[in-house]
Protein backbone atom coordinates (compact mmCIF):
# COMPACT_ATOMS: atom_id res chain seq x y z
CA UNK A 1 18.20 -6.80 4.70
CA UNK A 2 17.97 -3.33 2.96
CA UNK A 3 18.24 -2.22 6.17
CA UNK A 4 21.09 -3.78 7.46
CA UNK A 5 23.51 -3.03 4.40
CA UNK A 6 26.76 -1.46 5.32
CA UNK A 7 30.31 -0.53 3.87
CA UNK A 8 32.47 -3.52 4.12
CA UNK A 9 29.53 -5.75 5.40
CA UNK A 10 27.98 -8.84 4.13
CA UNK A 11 25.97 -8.62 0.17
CA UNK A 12 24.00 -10.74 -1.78
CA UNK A 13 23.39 -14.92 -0.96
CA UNK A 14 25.91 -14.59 2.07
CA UNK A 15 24.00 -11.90 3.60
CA UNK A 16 20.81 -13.71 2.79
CA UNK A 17 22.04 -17.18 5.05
CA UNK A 18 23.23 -14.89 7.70
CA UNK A 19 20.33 -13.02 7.72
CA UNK A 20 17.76 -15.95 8.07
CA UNK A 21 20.13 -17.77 10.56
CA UNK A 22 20.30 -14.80 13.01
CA UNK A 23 16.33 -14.47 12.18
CA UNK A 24 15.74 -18.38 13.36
CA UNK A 25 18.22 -18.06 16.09
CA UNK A 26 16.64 -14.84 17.67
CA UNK A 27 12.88 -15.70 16.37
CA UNK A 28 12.51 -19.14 15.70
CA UNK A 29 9.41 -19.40 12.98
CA UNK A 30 7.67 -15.99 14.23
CA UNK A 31 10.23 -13.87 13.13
CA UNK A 32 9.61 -15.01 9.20
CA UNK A 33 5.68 -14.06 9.94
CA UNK A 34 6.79 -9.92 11.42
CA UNK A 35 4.56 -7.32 9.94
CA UNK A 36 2.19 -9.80 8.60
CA UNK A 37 -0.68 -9.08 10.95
CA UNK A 38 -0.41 -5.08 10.00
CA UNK A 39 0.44 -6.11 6.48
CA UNK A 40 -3.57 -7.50 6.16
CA UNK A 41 -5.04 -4.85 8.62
CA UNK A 42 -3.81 -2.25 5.98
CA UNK A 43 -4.35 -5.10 2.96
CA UNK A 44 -8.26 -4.95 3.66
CA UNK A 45 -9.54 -1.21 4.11
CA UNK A 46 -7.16 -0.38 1.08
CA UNK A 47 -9.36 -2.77 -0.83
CA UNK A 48 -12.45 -1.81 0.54
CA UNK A 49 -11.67 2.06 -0.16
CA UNK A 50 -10.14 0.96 -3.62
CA UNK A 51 -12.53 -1.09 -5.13
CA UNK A 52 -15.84 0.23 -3.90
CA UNK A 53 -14.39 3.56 -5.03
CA UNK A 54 -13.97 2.32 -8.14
CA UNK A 55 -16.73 0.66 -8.61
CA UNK A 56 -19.05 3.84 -7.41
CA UNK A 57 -17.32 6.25 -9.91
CA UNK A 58 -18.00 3.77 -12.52
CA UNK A 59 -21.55 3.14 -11.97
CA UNK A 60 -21.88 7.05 -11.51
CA UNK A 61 -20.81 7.41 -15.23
CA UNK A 62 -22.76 4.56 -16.62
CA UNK A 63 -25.77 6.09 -14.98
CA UNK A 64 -24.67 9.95 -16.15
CA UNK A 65 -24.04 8.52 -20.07
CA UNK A 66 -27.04 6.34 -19.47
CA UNK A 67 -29.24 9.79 -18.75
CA UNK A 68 -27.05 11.84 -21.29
CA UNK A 69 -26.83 9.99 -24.58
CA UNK A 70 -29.45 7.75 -24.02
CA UNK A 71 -27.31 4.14 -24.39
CA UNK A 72 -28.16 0.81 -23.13
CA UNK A 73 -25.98 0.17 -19.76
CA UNK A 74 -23.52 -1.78 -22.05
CA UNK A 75 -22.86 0.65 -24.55
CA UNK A 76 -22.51 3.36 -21.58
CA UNK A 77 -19.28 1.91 -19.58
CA UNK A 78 -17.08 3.91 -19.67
CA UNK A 79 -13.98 4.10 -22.24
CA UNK A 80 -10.11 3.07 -20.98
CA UNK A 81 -9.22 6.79 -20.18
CA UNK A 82 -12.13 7.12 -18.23
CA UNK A 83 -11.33 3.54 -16.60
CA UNK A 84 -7.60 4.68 -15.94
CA UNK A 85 -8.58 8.00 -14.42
CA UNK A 86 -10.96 6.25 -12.22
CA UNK A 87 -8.25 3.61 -11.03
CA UNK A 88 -6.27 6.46 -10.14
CA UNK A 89 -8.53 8.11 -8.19
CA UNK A 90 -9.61 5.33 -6.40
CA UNK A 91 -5.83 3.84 -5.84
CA UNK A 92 -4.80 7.26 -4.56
CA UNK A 93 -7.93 7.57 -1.87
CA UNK A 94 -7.13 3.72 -0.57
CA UNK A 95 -3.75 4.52 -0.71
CA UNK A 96 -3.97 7.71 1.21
CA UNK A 97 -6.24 6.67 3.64
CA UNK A 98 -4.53 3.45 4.63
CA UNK A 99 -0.91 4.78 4.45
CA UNK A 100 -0.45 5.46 8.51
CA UNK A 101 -0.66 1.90 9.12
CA UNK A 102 1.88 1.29 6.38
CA UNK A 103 4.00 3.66 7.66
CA UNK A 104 3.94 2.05 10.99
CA UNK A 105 4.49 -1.15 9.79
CA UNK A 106 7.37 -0.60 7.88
CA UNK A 107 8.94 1.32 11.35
CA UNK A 108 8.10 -1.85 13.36
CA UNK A 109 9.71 -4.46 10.55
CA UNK A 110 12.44 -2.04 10.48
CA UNK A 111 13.35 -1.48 13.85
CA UNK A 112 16.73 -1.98 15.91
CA UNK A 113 18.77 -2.36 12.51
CA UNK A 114 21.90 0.01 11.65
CA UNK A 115 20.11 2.54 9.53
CA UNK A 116 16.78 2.11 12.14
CA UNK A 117 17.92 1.78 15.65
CA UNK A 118 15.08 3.23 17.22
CA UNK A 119 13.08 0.60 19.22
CA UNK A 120 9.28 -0.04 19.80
CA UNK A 121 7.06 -1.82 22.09
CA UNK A 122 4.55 -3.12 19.16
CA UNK A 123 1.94 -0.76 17.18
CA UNK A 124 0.21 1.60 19.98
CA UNK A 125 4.38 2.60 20.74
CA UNK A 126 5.24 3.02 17.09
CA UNK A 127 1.96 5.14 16.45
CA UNK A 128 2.51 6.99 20.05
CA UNK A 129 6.04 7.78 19.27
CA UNK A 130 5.46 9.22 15.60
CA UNK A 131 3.05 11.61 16.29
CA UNK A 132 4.93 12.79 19.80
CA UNK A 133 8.12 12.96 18.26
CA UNK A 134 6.89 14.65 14.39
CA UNK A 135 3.03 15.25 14.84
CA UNK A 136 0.37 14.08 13.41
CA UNK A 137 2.11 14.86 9.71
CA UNK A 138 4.60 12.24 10.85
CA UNK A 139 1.99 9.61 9.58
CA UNK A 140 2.26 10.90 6.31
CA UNK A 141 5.95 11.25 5.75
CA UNK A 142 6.61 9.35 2.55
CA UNK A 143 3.34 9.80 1.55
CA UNK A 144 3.96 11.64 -2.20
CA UNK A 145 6.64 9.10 -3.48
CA UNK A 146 4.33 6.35 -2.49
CA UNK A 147 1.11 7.60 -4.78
CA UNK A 148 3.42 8.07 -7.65
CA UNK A 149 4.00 4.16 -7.42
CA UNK A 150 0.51 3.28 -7.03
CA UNK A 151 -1.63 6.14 -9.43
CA UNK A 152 0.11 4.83 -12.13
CA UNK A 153 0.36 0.87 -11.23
CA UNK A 154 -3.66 0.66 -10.22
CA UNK A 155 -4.85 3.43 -13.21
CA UNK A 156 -2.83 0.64 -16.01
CA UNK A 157 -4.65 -2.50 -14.18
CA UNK A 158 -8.10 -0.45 -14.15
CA UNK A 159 -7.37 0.52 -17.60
CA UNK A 160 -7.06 -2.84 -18.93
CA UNK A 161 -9.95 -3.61 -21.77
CA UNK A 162 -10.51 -7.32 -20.32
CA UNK A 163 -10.92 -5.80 -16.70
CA UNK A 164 -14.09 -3.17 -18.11
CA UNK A 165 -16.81 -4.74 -16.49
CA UNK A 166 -14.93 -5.35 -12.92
CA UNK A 167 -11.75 -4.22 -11.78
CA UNK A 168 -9.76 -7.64 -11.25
């Protein structure tokens, strides 16, 4: 619906109803699901990347104040800055790594609308298109705005004194 705002055109609950009635008509109960199946294959490597990450830079600094100051494992986690920086790192890597296939998905559940008319065939056209038409950059574009949403958002919930001994 972002998509498909224009001067003079439909806004707010009426554009909603005509939105999901030209959605049903066109789409029936699939179109409500679109971008779901490369919403979850870029939900799960994020994770992966994100947590175990996380969870290797934290161990690394248990073990390194473990060796330095000579603590117990418990008195060596690590502090919330420590925590926050590590959330960011890890956040930015998932995020970077994983961001093609958010990319693409967002072209595909945008396409054919005013602002979007381009078309595709499904993901392998999407992907094939991008990189012919900008290069292999292309599956970046957007890429900066995007980390400074998620540094800060997954550095605050690393951060958070409850979450010390696991991330969520």
């Amino acid at each position: 619906m972002q998509c498909e705002t224009v001067k003079g055109g439909l806004r707010g609950n009426a554009l909603i109803v005509d939105t999901a009635k030209k959605l049903w008509q066109k789409q029936g109960v699939r179109g409500l699901y679109r971008g779901l199946p490369m919403g979850l294959v870029g939900m799960f490597p994020y994770a992966a990347i994100d947590l175990g990450t996380f969870e290797y830079l934290k161990q690394y600094l248990i073990r390194r104040n473990v060796r330095l100051h000579g603590l117990s494992d418990e008195d060596a986690q690590p502090g919330s800055f420590a925590t926050a920086i590590i959330g960011a790192c890890s956040g930015a890597l998932g995020a970077s790594l994983v961001y093609p296939l958010n990319l693409l998905r967002t072209r595909l559940q945008t396409q054919g609308t005013v602002v979007h008319p381009r078309t595709y065939d499904g993901m392998v056209d999407v992907f094939t298109q991008t990189v012919k038409g900008e290069g292999v950059k292309g599956l970046f574009k957007g890429l900066t705005p995007n980390l400074f949403k998620v540094v800060p958002s997954v550095s605050i919930v690393g951060s958070a004194p409850a979450l010390h001994s696991s991330r969520y």
